[in-house]
PDB file of N, CA and C in Angstrom:
ATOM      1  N   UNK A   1     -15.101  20.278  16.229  1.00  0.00           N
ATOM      2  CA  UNK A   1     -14.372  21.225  15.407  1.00  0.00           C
ATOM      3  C   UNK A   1     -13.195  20.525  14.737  1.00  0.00           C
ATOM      4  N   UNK A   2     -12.450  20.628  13.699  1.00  0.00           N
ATOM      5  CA  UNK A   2     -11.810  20.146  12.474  1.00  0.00           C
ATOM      6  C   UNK A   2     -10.774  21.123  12.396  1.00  0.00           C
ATOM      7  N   UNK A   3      -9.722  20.253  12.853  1.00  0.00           N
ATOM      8  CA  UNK A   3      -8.359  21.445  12.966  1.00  0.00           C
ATOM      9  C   UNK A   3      -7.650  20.952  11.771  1.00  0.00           C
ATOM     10  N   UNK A   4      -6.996  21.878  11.036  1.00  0.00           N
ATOM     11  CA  UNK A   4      -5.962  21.882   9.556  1.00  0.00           C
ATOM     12  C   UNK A   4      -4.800  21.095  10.288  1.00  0.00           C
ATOM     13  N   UNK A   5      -4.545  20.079   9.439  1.00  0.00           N
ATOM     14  CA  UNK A   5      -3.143  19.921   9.480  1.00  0.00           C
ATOM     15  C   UNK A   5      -2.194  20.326   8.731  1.00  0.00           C
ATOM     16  N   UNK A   6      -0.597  20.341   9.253  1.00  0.00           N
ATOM     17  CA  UNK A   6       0.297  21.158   8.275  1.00  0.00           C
ATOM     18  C   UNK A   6       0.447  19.836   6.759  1.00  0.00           C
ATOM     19  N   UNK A   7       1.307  20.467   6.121  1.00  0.00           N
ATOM     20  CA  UNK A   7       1.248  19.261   4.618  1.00  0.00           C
ATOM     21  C   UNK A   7       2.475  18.314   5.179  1.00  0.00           C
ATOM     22  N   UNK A   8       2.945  18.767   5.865  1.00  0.00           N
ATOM     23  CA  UNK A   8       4.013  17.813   6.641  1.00  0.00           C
ATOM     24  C   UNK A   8       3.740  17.233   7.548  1.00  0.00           C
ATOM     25  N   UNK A   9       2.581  16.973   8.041  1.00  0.00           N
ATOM     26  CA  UNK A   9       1.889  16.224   9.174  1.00  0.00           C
ATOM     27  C   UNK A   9       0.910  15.182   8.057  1.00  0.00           C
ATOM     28  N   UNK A  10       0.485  15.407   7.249  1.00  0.00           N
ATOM     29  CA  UNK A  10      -0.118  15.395   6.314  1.00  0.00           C
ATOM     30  C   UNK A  10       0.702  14.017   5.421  1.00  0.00           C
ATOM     31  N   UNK A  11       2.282  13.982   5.023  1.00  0.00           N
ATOM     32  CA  UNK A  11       3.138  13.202   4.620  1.00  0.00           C
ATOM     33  C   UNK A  11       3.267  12.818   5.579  1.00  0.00           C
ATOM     34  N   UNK A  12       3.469  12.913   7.054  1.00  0.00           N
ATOM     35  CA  UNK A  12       4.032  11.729   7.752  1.00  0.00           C
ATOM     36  C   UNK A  12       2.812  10.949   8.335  1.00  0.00           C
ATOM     37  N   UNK A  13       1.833  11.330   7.772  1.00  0.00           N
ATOM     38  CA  UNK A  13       0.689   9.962   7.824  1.00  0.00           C
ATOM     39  C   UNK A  13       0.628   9.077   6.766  1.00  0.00           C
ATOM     40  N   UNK A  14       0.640   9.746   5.682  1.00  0.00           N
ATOM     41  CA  UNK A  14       0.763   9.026   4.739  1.00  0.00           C
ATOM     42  C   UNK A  14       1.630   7.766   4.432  1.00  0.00           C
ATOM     43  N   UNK A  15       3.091   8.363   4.966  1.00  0.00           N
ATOM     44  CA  UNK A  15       4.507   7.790   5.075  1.00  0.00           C
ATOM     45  C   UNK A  15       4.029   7.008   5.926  1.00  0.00           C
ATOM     46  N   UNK A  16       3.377   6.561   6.842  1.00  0.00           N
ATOM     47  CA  UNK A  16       3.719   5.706   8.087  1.00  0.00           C
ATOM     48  C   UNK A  16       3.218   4.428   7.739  1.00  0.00           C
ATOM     49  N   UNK A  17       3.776   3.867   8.558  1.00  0.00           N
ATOM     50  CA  UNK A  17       3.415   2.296   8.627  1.00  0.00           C
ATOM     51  C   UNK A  17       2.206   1.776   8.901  1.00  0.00           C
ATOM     52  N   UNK A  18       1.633   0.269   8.803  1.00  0.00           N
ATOM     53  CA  UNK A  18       0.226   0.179   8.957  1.00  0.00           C
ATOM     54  C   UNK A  18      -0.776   1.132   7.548  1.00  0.00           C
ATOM     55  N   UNK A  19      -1.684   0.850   7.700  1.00  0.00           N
ATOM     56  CA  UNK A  19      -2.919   1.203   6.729  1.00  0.00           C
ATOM     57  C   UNK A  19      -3.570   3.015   7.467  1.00  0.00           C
ATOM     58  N   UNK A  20      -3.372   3.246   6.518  1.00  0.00           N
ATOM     59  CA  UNK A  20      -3.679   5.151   7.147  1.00  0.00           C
ATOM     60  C   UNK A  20      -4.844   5.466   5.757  1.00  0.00           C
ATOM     61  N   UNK A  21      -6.002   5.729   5.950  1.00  0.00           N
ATOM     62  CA  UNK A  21      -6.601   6.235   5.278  1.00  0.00           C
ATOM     63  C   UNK A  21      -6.988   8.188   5.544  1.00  0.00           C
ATOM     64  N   UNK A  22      -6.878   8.335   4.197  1.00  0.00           N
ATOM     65  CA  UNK A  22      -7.268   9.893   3.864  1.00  0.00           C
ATOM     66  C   UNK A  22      -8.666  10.253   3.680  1.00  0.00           C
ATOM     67  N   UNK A  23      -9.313  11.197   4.007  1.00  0.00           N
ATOM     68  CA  UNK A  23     -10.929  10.954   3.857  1.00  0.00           C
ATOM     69  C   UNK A  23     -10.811  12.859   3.274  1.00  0.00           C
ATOM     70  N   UNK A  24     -11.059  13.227   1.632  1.00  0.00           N
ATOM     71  CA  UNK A  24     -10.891  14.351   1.526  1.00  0.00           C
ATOM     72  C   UNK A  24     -12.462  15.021   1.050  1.00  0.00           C
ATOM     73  N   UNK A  25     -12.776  15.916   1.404  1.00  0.00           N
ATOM     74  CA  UNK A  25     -13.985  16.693   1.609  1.00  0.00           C
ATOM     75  C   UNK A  25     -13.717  18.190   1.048  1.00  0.00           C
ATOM     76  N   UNK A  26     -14.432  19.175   1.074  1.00  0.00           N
ATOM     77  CA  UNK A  26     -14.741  20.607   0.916  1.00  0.00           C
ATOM     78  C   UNK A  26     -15.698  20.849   1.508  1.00  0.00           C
ATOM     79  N   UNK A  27     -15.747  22.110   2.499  1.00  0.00           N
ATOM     80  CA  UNK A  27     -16.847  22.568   3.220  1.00  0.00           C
ATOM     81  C   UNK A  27     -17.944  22.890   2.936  1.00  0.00           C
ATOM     82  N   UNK A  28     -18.511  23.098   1.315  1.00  0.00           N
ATOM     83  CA  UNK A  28     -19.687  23.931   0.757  1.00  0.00           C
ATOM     84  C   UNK A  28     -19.904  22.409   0.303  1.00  0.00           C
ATOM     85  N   UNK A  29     -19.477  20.832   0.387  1.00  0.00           N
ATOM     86  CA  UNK A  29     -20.314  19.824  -0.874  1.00  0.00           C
ATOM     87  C   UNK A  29     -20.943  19.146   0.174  1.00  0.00           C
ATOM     88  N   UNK A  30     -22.296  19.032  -0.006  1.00  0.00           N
ATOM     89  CA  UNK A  30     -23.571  17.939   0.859  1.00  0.00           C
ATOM     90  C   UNK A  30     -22.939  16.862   0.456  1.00  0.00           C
ATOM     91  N   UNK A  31     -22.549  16.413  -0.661  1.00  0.00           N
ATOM     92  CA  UNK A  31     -22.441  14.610  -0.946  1.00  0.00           C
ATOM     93  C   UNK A  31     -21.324  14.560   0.491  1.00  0.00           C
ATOM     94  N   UNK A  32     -19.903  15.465   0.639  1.00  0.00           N
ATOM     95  CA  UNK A  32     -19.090  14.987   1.311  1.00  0.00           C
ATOM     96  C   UNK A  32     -19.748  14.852   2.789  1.00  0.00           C
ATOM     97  N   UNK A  33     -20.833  15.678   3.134  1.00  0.00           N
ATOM     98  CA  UNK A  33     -21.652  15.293   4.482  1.00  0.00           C
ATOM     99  C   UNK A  33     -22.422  13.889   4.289  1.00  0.00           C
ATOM    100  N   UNK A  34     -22.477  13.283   3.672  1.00  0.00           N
ATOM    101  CA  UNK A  34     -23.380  12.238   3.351  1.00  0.00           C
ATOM    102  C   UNK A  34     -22.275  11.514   3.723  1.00  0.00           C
ATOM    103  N   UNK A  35     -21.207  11.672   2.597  1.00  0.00           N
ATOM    104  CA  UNK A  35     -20.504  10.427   2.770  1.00  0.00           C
ATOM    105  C   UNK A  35     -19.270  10.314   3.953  1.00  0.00           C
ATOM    106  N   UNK A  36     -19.434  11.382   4.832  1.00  0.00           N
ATOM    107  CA  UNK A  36     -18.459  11.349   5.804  1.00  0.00           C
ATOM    108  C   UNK A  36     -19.581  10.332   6.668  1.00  0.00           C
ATOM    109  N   UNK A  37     -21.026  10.383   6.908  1.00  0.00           N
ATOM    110  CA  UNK A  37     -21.638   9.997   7.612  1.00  0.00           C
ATOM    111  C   UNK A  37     -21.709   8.531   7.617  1.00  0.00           C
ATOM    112  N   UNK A  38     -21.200   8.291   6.344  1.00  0.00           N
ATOM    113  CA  UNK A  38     -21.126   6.577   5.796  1.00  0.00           C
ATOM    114  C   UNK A  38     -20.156   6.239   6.542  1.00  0.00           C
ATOM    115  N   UNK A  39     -18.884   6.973   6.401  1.00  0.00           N
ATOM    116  CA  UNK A  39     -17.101   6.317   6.822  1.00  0.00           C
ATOM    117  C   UNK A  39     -17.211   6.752   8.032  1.00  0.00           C
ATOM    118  N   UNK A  40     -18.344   7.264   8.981  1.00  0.00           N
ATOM    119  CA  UNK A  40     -18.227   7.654  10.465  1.00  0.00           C
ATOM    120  C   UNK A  40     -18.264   5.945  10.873  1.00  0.00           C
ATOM    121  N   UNK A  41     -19.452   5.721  10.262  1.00  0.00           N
ATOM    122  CA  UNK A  41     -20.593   4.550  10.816  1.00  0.00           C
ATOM    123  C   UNK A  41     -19.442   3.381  10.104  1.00  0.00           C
ATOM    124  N   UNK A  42     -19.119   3.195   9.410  1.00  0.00           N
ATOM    125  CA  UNK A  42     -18.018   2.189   9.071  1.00  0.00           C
ATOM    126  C   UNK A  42     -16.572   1.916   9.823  1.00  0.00           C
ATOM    127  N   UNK A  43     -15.989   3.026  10.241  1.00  0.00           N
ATOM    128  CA  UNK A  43     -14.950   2.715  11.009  1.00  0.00           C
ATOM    129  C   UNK A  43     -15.815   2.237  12.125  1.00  0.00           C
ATOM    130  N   UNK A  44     -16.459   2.005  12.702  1.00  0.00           N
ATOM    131  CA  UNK A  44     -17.301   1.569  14.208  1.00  0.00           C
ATOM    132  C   UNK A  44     -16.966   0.023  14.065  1.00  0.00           C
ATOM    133  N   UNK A  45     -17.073  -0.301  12.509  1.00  0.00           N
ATOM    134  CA  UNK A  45     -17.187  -1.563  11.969  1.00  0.00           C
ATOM    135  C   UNK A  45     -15.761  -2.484  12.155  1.00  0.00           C
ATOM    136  N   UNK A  46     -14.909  -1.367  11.457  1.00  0.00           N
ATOM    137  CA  UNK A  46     -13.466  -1.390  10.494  1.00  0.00           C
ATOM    138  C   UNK A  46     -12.708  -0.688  11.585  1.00  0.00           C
ATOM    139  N   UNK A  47     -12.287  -0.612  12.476  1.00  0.00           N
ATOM    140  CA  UNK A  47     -11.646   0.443  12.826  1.00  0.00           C
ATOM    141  C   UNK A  47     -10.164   1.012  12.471  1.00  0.00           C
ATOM    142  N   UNK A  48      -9.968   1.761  11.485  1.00  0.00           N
ATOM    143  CA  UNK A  48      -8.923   1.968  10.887  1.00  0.00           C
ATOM    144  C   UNK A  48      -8.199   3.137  10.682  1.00  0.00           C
ATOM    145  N   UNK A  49      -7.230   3.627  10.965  1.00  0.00           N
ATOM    146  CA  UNK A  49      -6.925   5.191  11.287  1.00  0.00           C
ATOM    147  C   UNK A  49      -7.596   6.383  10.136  1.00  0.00           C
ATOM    148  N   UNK A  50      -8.309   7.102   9.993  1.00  0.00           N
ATOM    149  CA  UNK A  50      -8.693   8.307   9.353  1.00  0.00           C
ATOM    150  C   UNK A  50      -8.400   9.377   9.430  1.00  0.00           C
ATOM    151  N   UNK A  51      -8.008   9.997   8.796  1.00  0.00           N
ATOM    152  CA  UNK A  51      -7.523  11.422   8.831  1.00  0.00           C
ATOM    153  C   UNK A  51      -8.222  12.640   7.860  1.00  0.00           C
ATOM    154  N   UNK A  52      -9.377  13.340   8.005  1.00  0.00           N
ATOM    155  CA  UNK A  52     -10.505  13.947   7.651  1.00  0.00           C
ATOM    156  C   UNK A  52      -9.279  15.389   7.416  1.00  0.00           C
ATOM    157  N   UNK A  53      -9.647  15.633   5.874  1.00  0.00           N
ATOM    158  CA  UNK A  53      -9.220  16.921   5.351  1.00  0.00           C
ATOM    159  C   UNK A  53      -9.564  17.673   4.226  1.00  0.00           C
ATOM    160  N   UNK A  54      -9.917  18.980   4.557  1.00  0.00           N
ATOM    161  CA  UNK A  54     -10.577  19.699   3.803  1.00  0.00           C
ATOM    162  C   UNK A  54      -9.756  20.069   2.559  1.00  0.00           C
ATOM    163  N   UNK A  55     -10.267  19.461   1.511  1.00  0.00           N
ATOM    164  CA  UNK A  55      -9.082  19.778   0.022  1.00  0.00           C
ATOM    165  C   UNK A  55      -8.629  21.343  -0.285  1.00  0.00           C
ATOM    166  N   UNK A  56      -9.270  22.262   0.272  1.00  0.00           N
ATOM    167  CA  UNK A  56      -9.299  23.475  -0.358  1.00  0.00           C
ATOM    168  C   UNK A  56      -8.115  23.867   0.132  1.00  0.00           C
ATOM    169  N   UNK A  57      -7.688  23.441   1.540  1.00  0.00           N
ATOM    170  CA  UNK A  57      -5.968  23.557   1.271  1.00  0.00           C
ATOM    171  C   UNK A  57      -4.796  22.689   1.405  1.00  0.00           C
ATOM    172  N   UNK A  58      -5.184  22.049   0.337  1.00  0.00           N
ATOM    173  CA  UNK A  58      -4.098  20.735   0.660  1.00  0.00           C
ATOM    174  C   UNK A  58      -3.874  20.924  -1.288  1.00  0.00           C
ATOM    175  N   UNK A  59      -3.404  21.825  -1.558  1.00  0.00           N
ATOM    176  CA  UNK A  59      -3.208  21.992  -3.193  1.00  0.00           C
ATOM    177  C   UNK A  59      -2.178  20.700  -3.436  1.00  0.00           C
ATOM    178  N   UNK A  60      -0.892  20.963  -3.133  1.00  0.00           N
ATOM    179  CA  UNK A  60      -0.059  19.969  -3.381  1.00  0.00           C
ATOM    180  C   UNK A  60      -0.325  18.635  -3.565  1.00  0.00           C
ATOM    181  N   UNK A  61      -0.853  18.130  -1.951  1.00  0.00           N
ATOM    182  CA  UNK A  61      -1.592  16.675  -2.148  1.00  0.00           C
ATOM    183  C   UNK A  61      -2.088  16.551  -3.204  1.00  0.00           C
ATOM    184  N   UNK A  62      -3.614  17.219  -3.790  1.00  0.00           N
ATOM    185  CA  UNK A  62      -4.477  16.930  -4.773  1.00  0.00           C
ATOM    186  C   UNK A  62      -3.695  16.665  -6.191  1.00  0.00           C
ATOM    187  N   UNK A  63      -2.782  17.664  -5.957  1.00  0.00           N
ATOM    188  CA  UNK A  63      -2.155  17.706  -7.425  1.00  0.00           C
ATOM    189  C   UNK A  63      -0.921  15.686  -7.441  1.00  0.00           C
ATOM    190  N   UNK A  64      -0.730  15.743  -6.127  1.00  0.00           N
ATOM    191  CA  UNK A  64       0.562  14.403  -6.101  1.00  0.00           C
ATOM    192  C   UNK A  64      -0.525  13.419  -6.494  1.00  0.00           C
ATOM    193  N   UNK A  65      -1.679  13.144  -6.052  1.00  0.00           N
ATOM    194  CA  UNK A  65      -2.349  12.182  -6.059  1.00  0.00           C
ATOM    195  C   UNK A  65      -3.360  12.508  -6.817  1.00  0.00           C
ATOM    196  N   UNK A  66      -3.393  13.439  -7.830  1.00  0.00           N
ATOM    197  CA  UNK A  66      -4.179  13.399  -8.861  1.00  0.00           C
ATOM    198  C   UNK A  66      -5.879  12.948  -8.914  1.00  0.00           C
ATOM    199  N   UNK A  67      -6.260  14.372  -7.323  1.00  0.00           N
ATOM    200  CA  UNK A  67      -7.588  13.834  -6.964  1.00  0.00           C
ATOM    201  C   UNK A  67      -8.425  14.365  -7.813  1.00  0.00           C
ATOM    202  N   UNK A  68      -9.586  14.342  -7.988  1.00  0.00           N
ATOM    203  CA  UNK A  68     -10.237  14.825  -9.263  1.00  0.00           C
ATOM    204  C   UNK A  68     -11.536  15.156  -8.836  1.00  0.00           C
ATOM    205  N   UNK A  69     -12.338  14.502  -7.738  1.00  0.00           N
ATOM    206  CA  UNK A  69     -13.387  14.958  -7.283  1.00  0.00           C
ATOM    207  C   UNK A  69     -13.643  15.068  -5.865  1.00  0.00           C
ATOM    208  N   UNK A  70     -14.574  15.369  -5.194  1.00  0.00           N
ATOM    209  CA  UNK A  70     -14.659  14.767  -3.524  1.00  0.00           C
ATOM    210  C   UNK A  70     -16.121  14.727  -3.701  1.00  0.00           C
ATOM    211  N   UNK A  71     -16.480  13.996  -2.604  1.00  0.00           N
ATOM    212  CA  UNK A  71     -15.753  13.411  -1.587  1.00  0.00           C
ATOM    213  C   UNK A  71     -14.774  12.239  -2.053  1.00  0.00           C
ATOM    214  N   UNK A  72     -13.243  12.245  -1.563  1.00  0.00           N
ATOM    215  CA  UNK A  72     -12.377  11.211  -1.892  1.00  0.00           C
ATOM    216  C   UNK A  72     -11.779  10.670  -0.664  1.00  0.00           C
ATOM    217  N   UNK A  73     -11.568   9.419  -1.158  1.00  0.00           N
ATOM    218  CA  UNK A  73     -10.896   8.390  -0.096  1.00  0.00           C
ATOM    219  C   UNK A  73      -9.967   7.598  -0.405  1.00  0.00           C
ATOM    220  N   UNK A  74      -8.580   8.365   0.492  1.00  0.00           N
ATOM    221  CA  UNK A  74      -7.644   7.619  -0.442  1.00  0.00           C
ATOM    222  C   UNK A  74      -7.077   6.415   0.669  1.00  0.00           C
ATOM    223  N   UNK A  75      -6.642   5.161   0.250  1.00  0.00           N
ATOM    224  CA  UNK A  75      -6.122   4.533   1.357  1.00  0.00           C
ATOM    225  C   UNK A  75      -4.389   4.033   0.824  1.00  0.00           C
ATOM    226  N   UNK A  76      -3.836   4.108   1.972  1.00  0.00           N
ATOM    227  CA  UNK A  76      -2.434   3.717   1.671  1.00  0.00           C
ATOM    228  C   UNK A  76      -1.756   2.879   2.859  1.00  0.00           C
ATOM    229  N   UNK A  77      -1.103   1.657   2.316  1.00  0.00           N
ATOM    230  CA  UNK A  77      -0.361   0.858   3.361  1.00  0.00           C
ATOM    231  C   UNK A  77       1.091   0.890   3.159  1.00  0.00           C
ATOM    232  N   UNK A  78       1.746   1.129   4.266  1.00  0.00           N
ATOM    233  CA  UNK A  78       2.704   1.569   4.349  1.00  0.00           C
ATOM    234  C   UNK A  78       4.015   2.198   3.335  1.00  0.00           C
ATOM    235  N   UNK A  79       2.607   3.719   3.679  1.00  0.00           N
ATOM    236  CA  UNK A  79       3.378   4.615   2.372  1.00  0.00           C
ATOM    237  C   UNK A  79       2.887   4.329   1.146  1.00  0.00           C
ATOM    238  N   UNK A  80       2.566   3.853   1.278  1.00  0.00           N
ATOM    239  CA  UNK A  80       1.715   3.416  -0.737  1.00  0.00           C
ATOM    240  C   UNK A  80       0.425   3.702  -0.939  1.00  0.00           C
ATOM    241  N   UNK A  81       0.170   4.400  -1.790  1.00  0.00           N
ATOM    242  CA  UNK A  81      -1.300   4.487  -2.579  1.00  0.00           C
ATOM    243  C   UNK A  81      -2.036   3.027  -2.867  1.00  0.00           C
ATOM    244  N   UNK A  82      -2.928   2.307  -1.838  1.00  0.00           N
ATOM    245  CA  UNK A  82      -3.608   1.374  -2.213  1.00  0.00           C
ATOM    246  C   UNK A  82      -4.665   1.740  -3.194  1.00  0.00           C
ATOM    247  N   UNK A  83      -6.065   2.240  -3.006  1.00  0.00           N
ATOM    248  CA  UNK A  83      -7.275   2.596  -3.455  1.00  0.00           C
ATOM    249  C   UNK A  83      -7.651   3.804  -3.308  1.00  0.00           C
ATOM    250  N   UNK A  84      -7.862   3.726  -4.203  1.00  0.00           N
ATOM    251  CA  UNK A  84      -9.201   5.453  -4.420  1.00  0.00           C
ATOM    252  C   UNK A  84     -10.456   5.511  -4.197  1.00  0.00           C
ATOM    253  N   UNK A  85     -11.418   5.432  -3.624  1.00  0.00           N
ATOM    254  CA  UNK A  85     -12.697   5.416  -3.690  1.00  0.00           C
ATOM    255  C   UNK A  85     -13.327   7.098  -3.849  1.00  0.00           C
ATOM    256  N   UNK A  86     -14.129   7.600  -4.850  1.00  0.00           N
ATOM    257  CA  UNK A  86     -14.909   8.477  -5.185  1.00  0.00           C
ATOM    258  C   UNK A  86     -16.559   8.305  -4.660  1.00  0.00           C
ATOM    259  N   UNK A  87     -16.910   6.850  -5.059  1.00  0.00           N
ATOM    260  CA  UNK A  87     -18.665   6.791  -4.866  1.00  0.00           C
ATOM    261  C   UNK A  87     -18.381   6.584  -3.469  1.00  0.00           C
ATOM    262  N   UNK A  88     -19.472   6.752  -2.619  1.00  0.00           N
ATOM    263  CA  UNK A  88     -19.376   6.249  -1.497  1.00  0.00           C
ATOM    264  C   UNK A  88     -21.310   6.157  -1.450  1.00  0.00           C
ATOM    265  N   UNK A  89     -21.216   4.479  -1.715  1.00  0.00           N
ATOM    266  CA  UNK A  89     -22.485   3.719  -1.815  1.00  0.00           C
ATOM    267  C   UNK A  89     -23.158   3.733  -1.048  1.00  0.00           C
ATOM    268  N   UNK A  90     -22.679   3.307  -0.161  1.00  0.00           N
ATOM    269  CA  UNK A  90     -23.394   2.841   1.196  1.00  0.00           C
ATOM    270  C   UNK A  90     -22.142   3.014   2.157  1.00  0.00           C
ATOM    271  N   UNK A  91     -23.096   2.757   3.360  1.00  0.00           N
ATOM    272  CA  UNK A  91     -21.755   2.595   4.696  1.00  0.00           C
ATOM    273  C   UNK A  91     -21.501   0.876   4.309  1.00  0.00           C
ATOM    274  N   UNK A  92     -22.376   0.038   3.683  1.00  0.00           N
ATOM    275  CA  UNK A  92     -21.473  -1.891   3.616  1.00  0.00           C
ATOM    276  C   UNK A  92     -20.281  -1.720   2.834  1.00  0.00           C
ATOM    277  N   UNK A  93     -20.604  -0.646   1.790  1.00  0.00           N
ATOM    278  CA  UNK A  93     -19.515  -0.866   0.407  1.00  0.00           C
ATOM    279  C   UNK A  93     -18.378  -0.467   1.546  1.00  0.00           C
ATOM    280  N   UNK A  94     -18.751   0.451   2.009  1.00  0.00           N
ATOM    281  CA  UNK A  94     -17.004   0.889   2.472  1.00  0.00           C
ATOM    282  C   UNK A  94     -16.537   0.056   3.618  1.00  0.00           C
ATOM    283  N   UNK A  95     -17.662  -0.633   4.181  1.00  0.00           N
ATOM    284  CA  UNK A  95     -17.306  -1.232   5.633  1.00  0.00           C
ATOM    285  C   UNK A  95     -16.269  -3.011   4.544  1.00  0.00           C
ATOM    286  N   UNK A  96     -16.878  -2.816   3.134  1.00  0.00           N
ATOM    287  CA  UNK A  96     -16.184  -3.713   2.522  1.00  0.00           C
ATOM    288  C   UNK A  96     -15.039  -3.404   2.190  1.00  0.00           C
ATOM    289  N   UNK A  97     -14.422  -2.283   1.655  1.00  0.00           N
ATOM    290  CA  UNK A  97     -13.585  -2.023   0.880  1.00  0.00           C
ATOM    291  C   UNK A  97     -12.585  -2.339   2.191  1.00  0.00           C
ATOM    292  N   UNK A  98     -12.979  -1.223   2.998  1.00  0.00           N
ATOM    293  CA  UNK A  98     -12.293  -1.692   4.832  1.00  0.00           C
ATOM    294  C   UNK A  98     -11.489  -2.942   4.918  1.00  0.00           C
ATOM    295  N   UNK A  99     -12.089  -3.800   4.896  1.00  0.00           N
ATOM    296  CA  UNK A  99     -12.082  -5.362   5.353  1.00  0.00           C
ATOM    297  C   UNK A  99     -10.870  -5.819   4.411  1.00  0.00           C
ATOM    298  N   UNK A 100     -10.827  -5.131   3.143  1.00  0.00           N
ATOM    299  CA  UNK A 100      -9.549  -5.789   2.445  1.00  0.00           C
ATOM    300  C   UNK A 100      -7.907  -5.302   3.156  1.00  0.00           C
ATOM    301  N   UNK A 101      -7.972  -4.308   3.910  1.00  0.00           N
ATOM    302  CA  UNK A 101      -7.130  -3.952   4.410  1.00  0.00           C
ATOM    303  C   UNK A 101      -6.925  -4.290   5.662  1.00  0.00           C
ATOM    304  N   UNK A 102      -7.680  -4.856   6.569  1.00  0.00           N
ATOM    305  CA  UNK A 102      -7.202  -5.432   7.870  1.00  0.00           C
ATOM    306  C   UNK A 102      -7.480  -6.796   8.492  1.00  0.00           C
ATOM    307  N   UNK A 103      -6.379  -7.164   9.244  1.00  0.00           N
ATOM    308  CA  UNK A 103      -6.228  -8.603   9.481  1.00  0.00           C
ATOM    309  C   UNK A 103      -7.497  -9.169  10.327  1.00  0.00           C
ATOM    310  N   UNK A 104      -8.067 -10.240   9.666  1.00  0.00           N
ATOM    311  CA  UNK A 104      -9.324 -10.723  10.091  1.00  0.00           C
ATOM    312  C   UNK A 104      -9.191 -11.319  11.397  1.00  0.00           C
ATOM    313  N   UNK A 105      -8.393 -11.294  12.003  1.00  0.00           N
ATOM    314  CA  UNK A 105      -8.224 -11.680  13.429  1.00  0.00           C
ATOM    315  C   UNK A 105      -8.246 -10.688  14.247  1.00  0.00           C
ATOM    316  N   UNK A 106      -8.100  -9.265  14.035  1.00  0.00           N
ATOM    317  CA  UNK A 106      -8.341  -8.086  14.495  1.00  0.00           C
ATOM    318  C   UNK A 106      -9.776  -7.636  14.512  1.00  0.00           C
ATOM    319  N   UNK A 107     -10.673  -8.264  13.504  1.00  0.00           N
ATOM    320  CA  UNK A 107     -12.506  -7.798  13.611  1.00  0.00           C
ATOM    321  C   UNK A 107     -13.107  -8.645  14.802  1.00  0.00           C
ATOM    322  N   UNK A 108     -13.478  -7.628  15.458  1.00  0.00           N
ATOM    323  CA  UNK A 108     -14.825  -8.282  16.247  1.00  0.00           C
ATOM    324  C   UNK A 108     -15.402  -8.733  15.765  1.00  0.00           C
TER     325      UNK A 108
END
């Protein structure tokens, strides 16, 4: 089960230190079941903090970060908007995109 976070729990992930990725979805879109199933099987890979949230109430966010479709994936290192990812290709693409963000001495 998938509990809401407040929008202020919401900024202080964002805000925090280290690499925090956003993984944003809507409950009625199949692609976002597809592609959550990709970034399940990729963090196994990558293991990197995720924070799974349903856009339909996160108005503010969408509008700060100017999301435009879902499934979206936003990643940010400390506090900063790194990447956007919209397609979600495969589980390699993302287990790639992953890899630019964490220290290669940390991968199994």
């Amino acid at each position: 089960m998938r509990h809401k976070i407040t929008e202020e729990a919401l900024n202080e992930i964002v805000n925090s230190s280290g690499v925090n990725v956003i993984y944003g979805y809507t409950s009625m879109c199949a692609t976002c079941k597809l592609a959550e199933s990709f970034l399940d099987l990729a963090v196994q890979v990558v293991p990197l903090n995720v924070t799974k949230i349903d856009l339909n109430y996160y108005e503010s966010f969408i509008k700060q970060y100017k999301i435009h479709s879902v499934p979206a994936l936003l990643i940010f290192k400390d506090g900063t908007l790194q990447e956007e990812v919209y397609a979600f290709e495969s589980v390699t693409k993302i287990v790639e995109i992953f890899k630019n963000y964490v220290d290669n001495k940390n991968m199994q």
